[in-house]
Protein backbone atom coordinates (compact mmCIF):
# COMPACT_ATOMS: atom_id res chain seq x y z
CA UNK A 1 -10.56 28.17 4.49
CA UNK A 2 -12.25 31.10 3.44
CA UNK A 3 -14.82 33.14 5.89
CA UNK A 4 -17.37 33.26 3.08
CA UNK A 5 -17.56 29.27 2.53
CA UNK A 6 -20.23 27.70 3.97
CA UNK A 7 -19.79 25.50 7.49
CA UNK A 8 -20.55 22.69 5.84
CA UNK A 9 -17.69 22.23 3.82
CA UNK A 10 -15.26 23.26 6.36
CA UNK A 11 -14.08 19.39 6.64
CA UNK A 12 -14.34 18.58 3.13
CA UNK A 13 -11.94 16.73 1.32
CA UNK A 14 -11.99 17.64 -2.88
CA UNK A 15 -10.54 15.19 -5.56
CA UNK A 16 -7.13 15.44 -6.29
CA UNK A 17 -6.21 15.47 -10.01
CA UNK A 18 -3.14 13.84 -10.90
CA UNK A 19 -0.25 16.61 -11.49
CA UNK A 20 0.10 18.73 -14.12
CA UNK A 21 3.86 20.30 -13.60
CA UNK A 22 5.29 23.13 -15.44
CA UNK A 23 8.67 22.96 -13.80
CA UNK A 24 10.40 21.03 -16.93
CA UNK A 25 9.54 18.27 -19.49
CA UNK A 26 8.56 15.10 -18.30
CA UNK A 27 7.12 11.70 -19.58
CA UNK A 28 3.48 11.98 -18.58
CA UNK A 29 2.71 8.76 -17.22
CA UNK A 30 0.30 9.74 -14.74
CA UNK A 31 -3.21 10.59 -15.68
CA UNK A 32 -4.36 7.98 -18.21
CA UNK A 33 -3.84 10.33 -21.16
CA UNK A 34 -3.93 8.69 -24.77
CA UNK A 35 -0.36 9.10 -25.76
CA UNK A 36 -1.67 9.26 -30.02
CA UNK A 37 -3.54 12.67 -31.08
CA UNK A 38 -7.05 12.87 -31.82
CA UNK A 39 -8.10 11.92 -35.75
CA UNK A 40 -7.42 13.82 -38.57
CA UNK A 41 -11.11 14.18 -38.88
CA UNK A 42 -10.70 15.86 -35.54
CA UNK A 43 -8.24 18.12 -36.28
CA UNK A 44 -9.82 19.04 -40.00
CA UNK A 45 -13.55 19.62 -37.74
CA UNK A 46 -11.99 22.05 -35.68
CA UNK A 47 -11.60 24.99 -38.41
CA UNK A 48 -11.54 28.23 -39.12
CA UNK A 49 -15.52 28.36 -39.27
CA UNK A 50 -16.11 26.38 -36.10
CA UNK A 51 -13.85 29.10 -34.38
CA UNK A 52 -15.64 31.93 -36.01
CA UNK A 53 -19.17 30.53 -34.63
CA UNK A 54 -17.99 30.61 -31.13
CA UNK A 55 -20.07 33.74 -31.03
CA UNK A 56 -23.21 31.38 -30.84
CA UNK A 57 -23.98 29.32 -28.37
CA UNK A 58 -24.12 25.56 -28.31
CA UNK A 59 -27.17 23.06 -29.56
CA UNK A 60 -27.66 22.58 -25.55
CA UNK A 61 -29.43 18.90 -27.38
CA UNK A 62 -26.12 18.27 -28.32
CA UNK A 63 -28.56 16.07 -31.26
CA UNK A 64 -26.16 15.49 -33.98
CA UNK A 65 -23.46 14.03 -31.79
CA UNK A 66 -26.36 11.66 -30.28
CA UNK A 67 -27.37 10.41 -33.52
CA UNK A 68 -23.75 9.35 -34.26
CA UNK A 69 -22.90 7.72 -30.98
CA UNK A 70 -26.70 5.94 -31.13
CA UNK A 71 -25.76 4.35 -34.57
CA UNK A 72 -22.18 3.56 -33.32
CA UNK A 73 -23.68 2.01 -30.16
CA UNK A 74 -26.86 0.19 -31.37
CA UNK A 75 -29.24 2.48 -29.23
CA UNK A 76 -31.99 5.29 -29.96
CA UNK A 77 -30.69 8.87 -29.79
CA UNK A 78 -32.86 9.34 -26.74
CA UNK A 79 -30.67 6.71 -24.60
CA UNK A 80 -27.97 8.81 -24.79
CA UNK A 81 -27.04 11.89 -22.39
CA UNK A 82 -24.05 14.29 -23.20
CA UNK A 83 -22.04 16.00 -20.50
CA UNK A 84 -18.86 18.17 -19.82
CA UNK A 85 -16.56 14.99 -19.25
CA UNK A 86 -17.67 11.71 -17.99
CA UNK A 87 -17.12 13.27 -14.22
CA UNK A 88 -20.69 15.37 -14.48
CA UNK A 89 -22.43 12.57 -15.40
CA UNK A 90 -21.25 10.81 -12.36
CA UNK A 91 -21.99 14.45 -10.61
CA UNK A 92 -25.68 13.98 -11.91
CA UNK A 93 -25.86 10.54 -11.24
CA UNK A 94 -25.41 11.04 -7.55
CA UNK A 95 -27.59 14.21 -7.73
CA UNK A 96 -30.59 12.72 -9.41
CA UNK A 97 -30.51 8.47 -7.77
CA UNK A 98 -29.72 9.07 -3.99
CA UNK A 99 -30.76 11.22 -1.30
CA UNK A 100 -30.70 10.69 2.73
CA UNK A 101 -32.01 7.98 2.33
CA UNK A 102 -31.38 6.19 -0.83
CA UNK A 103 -27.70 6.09 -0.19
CA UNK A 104 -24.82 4.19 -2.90
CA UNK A 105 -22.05 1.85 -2.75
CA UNK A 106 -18.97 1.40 -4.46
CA UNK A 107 -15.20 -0.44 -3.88
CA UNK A 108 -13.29 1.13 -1.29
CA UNK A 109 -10.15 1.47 -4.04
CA UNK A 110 -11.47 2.85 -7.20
CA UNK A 111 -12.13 5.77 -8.84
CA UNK A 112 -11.46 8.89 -6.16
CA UNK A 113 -14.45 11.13 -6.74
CA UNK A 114 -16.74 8.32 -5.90
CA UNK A 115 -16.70 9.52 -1.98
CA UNK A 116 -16.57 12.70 -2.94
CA UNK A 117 -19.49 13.13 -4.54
CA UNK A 118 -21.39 11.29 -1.89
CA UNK A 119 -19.94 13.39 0.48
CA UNK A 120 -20.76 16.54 -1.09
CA UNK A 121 -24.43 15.62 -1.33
CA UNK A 122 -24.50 14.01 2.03
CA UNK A 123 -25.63 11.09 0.87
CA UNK A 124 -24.97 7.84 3.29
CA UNK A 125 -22.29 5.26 1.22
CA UNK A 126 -20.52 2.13 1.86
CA UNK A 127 -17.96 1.26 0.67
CA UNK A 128 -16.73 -2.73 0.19
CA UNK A 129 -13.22 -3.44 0.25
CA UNK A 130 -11.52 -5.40 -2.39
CA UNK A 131 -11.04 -8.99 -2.58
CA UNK A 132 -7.01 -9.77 -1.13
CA UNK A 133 -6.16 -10.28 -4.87
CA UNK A 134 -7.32 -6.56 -5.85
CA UNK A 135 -10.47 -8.08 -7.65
CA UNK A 136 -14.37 -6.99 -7.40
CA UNK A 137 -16.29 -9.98 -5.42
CA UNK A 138 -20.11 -9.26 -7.33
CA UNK A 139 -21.91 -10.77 -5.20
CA UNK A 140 -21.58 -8.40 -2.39
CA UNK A 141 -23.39 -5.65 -4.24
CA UNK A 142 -26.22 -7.91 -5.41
CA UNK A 143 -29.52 -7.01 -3.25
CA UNK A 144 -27.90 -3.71 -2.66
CA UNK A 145 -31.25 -2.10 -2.72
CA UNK A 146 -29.15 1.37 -3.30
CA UNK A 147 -27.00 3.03 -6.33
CA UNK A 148 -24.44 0.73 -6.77
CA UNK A 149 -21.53 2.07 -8.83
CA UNK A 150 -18.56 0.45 -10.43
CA UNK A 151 -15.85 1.28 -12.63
CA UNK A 152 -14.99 -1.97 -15.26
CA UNK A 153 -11.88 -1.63 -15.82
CA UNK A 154 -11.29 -0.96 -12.37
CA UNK A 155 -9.40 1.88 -11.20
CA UNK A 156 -6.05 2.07 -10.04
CA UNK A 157 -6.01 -2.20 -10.46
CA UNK A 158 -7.49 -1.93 -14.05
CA UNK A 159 -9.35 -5.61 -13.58
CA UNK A 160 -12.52 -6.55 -14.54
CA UNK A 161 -15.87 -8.12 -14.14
CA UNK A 162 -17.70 -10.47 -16.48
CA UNK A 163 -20.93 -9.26 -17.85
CA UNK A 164 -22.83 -12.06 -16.47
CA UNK A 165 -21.30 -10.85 -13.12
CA UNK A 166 -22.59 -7.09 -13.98
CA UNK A 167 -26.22 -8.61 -15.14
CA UNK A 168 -26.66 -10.41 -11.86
CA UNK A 169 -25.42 -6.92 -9.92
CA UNK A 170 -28.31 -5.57 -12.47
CA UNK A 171 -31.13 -7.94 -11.56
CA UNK A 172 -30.61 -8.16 -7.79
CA UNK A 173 -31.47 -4.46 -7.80
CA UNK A 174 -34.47 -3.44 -9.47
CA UNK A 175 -35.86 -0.21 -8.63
CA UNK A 176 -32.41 1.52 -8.12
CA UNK A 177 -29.89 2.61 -10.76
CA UNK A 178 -26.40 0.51 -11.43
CA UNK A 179 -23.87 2.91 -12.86
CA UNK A 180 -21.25 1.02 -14.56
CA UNK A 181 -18.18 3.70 -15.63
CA UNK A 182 -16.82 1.72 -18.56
CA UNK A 183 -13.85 4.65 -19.23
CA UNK A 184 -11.04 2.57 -19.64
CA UNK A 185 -13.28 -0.24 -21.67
CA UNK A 186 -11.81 0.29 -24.53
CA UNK A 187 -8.47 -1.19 -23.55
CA UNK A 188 -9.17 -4.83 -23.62
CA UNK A 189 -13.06 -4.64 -21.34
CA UNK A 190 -16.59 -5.95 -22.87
CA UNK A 191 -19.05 -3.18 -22.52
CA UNK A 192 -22.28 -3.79 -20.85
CA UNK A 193 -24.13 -0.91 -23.41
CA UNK A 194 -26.09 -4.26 -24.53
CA UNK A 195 -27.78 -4.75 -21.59
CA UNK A 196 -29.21 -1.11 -21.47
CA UNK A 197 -31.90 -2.81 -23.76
CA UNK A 198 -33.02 -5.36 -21.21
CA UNK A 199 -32.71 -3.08 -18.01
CA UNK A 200 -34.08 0.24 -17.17
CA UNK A 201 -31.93 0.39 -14.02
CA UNK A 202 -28.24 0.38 -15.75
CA UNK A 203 -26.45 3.47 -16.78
CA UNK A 204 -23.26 3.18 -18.57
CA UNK A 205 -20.58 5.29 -18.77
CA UNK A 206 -18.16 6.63 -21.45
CA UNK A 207 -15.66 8.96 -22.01
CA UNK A 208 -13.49 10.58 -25.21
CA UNK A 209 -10.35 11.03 -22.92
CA UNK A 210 -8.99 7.90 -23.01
CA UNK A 211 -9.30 6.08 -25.97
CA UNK A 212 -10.61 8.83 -28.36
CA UNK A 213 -7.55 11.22 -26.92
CA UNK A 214 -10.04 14.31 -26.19
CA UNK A 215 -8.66 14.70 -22.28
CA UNK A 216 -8.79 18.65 -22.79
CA UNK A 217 -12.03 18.43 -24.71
CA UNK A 218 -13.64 17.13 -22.10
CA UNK A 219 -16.39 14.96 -23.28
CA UNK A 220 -18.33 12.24 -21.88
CA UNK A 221 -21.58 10.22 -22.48
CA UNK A 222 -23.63 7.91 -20.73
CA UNK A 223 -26.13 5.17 -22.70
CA UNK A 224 -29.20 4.09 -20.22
CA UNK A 225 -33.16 3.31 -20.82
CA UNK A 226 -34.67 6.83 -22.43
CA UNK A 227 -36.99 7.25 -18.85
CA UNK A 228 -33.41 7.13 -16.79
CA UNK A 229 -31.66 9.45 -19.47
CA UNK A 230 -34.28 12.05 -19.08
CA UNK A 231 -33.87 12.06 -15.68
CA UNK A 232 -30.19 13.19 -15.99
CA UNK A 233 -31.80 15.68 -18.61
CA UNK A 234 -33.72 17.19 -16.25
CA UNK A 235 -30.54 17.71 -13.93
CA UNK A 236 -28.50 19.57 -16.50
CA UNK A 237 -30.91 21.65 -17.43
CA UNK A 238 -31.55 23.22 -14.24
CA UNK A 239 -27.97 23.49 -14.05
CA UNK A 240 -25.86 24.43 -17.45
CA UNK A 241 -27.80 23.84 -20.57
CA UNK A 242 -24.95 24.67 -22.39
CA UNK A 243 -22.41 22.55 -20.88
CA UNK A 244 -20.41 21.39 -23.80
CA UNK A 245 -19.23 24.09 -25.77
CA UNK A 246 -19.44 24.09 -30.37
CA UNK A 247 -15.59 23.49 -30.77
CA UNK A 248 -15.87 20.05 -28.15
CA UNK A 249 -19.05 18.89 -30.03
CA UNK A 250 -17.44 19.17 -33.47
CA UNK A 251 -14.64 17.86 -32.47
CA UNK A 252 -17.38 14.79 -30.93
CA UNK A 253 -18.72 14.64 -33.78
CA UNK A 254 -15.53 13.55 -35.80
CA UNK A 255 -13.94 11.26 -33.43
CA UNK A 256 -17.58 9.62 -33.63
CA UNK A 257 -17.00 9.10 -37.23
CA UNK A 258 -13.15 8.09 -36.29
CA UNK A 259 -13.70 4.60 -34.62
CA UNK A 260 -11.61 2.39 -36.86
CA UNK A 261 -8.45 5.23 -36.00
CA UNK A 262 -9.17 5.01 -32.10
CA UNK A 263 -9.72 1.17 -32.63
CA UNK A 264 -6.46 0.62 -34.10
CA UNK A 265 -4.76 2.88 -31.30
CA UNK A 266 -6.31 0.99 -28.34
CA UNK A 267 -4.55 -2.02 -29.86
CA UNK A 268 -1.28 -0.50 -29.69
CA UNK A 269 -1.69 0.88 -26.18
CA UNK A 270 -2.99 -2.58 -25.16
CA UNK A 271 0.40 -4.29 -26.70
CA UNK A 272 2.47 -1.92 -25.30
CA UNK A 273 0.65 -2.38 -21.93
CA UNK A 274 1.32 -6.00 -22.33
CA UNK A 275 5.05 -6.03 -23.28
CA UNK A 276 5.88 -3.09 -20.59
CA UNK A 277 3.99 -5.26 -17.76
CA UNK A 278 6.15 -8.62 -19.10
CA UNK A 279 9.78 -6.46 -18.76
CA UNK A 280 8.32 -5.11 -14.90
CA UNK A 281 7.42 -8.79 -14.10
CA UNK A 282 11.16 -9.52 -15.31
CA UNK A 283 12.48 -6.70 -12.43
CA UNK A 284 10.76 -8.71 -9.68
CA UNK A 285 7.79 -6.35 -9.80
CA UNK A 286 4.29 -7.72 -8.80
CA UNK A 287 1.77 -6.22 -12.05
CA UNK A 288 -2.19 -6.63 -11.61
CA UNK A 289 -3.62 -7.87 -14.59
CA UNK A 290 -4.84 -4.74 -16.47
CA UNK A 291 -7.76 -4.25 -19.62
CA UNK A 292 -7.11 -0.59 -18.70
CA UNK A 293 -4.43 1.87 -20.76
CA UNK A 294 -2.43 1.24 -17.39
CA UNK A 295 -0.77 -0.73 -14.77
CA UNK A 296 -0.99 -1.26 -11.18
CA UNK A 297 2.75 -2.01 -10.43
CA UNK A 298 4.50 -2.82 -6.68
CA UNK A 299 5.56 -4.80 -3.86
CA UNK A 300 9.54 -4.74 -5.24
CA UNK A 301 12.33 -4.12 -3.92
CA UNK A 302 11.01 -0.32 -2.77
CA UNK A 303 7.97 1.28 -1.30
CA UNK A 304 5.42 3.11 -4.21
CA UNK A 305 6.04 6.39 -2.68
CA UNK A 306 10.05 5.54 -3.69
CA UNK A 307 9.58 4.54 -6.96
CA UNK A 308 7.13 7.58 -7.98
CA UNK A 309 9.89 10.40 -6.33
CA UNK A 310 12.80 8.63 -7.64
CA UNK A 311 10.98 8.20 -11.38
CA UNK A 312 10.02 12.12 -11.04
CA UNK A 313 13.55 12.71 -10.61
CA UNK A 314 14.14 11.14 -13.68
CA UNK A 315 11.79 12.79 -16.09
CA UNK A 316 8.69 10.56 -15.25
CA UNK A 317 6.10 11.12 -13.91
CA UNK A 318 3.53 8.26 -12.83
CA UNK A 319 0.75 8.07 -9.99
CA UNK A 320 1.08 7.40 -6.30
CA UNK A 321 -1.73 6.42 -3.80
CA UNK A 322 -1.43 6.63 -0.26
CA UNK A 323 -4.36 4.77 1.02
CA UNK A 324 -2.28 1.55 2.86
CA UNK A 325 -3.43 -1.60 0.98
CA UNK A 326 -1.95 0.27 -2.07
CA UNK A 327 0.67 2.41 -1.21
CA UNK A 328 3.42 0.03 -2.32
CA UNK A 329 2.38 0.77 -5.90
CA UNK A 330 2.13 2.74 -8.50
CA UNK A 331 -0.04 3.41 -11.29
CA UNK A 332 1.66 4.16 -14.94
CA UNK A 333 -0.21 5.48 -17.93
CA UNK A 334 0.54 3.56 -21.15
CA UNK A 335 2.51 5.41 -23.18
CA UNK A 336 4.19 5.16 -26.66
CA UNK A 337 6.57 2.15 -26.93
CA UNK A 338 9.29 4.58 -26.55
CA UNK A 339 7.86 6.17 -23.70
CA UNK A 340 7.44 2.64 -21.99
CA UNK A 341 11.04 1.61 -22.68
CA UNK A 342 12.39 4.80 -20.82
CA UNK A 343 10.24 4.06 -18.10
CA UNK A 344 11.28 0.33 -17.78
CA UNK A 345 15.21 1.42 -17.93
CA UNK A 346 14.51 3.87 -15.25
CA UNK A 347 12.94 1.08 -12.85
CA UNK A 348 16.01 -0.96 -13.46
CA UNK A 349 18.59 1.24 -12.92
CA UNK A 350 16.75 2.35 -9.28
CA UNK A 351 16.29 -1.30 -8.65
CA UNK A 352 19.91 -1.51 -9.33
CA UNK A 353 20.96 1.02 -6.77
C-alpha cells in the first residue's frame, strides 16, 4: 500500500475484473462478452468525421442518444440518465440514495461491486443469502425501508424474478429507491422499465455490453421517474460532465437504431446457451437455469477451481468464484456455437481423465 493513500482504505478490498490475458489466444468465456460485433450501423457511425471531432468535447446531455433510447423504451427523454458503463450508475446510485444511515441491501452472491461500493462509501449493508436452490426469496427485501438492489438475471446463477415479485419489492418500500440492474435482461428476462411509470422509487438498469456488444465502449443507462433521474444528474455533474466521450455516443446512437440486429443475436446466444447447458447436463454436470448470456455450471465429478485451471490449460478461459457455497462452479460466457462445442469437448475429455 502506498504511504500517500489515505488510512481509510488501507483494508479495502477493490472489484476484481475477470482476466484479460495476453500470454496466448484463448476462448474468452469469462466476462459475459457478446461473442457477435456491434451493427454495421455501428461500425459505419464511427467514421472518419466522428474521429476528426474528437477535438471537441462531448454533448455532456448526451440528448440525442436519450431521445432514441426514450422512443425505444416507451419513456420521456428526461427518465433517462447516461453514464460511462452501467457500473457508474450503480457508483451514483450508492452515492446519491444511502448515507450512514440510510444503508442498502442486496444477495450475498451477485454482482461483486455491490459490497464494494457500500464499502467505499461506508454505508451500513446487509446482505441476504440465497435460497438453497440459488434463487432470490422476494419477500425478504419487502419492508426493507433501505436501497434495495438486485440484479434480474442474477449474477453468477443467471435466475430470475417475476415482475409481480419486483412490484411487491417496489411497493413495500416507498420512500427509498429499488435499483433493479437488468444487464443480462436481454437474454431471455422481462424488464421492469414498465413499472418506472407507476413508481417513483424504481431505477432500472441497462447496459450496451452485453447484448448490444459495446464492452469496450463502455455505455450504460438507467430509466427511473424524471425527479430520481435528476438526482443522479446532479451527481455526475459535480463529478465528470463529460463522462462519455463523441466516438461511444455515436456509436450509442447506432446500436439504438440497431435493435432488430441485437434482437436477433440474443436469440442465438440464448439457443446456444440452451443446447451447451443440455450437452453439460449430459456430463453429469449440475446447470442453474439461466435467462443470462451464461451458465452457472458444477458439483461434477471435480471441484470449480479444477475445471477453470484445467479449461485454461486448454485454451479456455471461463470464471471461478471462491466464496464456498459456489466454489464448485463455474461461470461460462456464451459463446458462438463453435466456441461452445470446444468448450463442451474440453469438459469431457477432463471428466474422462
Amino acid at each position: 500500500m502506498s504511504r500517500f493513500l489515505s488510512g481509510r482504505f488501507s483494508a479495502f478490498e477493490a472489484y476484481t475484473p475477470g482476466e484479460q490475458p495476453r500470454d496466448k489466444k484463448y476462448i474468452k468465456l469469462n466476462t459475459n462478452e457478446s461473442p457477435y460485433p456491434p451493427s454495421e450501423k455501428v461500425l459505419e457511425r464511427i467514421s472518419k468525421e466522428e474521429v476528426m471531432a474528437l477535438n471537441l468535447y462531448p454533448d455532456p446531455t448526451g440528448r440525442a442518444l436519450k431521445e432514441k433510447l426514450a422512443a425505444l423504451y416507451g419513456v420521456e427523454p428526461e427518465q433517462v440518465f447516461l453514464a460511462n458503463g452501467s457500473d457508474e450508475i450503480l457508483n451514483f446510485a450508492f452515492l446519491a440514495f444511502c448515507d450512514a444511515q440510510n444503508g442498502a441491501v442486496f444477495p450475498d452472491i451477485s454482482y461483486g461491486f455491490y459490497p464494494v461500493y457500500a464499502k467505499l462509501y461506508r454505508i451500513p449493508f446487509e446482505e441476504i443469502p440465497l435460497k438453497e436452490d440459488f434463487s432470490i426469496d422476494f419477500r425478504e427485501y419487502c419492508g426493507q425501508n433501505r436501497m434495495v438492489v438486485i440484479a434480474n438475471p442474477n449474477a453468477p446463477t443467471g435466475m430470475t424474478l417475476s415482475l409481480g415479485q419486483i412490484e411487491e419489492i417496489v411497493t413495500s418500500n416507498p420512500g427509498h429507491v429499488v435499483l433493479i440492474d437488468e444487464a443480462y435482461v436481454d437474454f431471455g428476462g422481462e424488464s421492469c422499465i414498465g413499472l418506472t411509470k407507476k413508481y417513483d422509487n424504481l431505477l432500472v438498469v441497462q447496459t450496451f455490453s452485453k447484448s448490444r456488444s459495446m464492452a469496450g465502449a463502455r455505455l450504460g443507462f438507467g430509466i427511473a421517474n424524471a425527479e430520481l433521474i435528476a438526482d443522479l444528474e446532479k451527481i455526475k455533474y459535480s463529478t465528470n460532465p463529460y463522462n462519455i466521450n463523441r466516438l461511444t455516443l455515436a456509436a450509442g446512437e447506432a446500436a439504438a437504431e440497431s435493435d432488430a440486429y441485437y434482437k436477433e443475436n440474443a436469440k442465438k446466444i440464448i439457443e446456444t446457451r440452451e443446447k451447451t447447458a443440455r450437452a453439460l447436463k449430459e456430463l453429469g454436470l449440475t446447470v442453474l437455469p439461466s435467462k443470462a448470456n451464461f451458465i452457472f455450471a458444477g458439483k461434477g465429478r471435480l471441484d470449480g477451481g479444477s475445471m477453470y485451471r484445467e479449461l485454461k490449460a486448454r485454451g479456455i478461459l471461463v470464471r471461478h468464484f471462491e466464496k464456498e457455497r459456489i466454489r464448485d462452479f463455474v461461470r461460462i460466457s456464451i459463446g458462438t456455437p463453435e466456441q461452445m462445442e470446444a468448450l463442451v469437448s474440453s469438459v469431457r475429455e477432463i471428466l474422462a481423465e
